[in-house]
C-alpha atoms as a PDB file:
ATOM      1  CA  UNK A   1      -8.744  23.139 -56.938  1.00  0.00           C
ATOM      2  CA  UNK A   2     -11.574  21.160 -57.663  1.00  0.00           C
ATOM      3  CA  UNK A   3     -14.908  21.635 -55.427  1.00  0.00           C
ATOM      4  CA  UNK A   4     -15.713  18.732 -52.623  1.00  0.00           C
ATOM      5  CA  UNK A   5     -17.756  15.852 -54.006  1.00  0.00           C
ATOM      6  CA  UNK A   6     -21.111  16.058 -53.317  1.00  0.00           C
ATOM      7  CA  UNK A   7     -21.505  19.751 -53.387  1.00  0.00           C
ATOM      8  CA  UNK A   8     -22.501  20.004 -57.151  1.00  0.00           C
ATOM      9  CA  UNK A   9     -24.794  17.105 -57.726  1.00  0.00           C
ATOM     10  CA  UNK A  10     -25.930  17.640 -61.364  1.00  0.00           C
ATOM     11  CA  UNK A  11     -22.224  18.117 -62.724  1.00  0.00           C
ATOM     12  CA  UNK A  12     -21.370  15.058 -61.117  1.00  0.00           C
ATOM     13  CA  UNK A  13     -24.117  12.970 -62.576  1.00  0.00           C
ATOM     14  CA  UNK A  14     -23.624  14.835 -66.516  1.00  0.00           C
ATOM     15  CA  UNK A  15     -19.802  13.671 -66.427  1.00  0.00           C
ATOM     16  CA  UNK A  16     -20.878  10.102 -66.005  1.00  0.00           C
ATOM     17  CA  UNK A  17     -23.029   9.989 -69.083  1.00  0.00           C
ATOM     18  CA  UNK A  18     -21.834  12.811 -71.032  1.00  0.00           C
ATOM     19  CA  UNK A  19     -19.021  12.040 -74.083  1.00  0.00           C
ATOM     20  CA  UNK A  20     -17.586  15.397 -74.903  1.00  0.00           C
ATOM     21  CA  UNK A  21     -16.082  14.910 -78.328  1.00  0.00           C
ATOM     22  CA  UNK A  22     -14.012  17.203 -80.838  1.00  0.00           C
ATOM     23  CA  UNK A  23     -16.714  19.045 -83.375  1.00  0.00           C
ATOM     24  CA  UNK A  24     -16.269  21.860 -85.745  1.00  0.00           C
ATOM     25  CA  UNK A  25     -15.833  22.599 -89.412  1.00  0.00           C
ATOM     26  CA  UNK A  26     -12.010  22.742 -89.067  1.00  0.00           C
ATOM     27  CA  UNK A  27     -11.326  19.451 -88.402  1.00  0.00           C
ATOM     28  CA  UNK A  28      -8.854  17.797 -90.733  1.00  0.00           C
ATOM     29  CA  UNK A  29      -9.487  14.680 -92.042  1.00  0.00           C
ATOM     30  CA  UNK A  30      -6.731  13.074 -90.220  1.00  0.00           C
ATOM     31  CA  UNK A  31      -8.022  14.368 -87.171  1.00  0.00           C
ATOM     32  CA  UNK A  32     -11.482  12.768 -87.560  1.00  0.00           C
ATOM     33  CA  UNK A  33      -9.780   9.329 -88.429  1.00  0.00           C
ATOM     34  CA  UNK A  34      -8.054   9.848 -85.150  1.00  0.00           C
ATOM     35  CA  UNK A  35     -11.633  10.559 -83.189  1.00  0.00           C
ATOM     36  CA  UNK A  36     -13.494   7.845 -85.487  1.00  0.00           C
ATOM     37  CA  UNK A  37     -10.737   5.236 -84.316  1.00  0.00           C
ATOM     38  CA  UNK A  38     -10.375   6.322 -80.684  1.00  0.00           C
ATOM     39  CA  UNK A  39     -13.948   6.048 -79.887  1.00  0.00           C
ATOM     40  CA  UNK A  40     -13.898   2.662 -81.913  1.00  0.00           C
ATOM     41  CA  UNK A  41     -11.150   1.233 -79.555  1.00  0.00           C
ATOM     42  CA  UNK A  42     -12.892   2.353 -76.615  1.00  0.00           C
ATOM     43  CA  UNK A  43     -16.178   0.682 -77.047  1.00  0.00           C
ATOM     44  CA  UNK A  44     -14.984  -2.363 -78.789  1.00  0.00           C
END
């Protein structure tokens, strides 16, 4: 259940700006072709 808006001010304002996005040393190469072309596609 998620908490009323409003009541946690600082979360609210990080999700807004913040782009969480798929890191680590594991990452196959297809995988980053995937991100790489995603995050293309969404900005244009």
């Amino acid at each position: 259940m998620r908490p009323p808006a409003g009541t946690m001010p600082v979360t609210e304002t990080a999700s807004k700006h913040v782009l969480a996005l798929p890191m680590h040393p594991y990452l196959d190469a297809e995988t980053q072709v995937r991100v790489i072309d995603t995050v293309l596609a969404f900005n244009g």
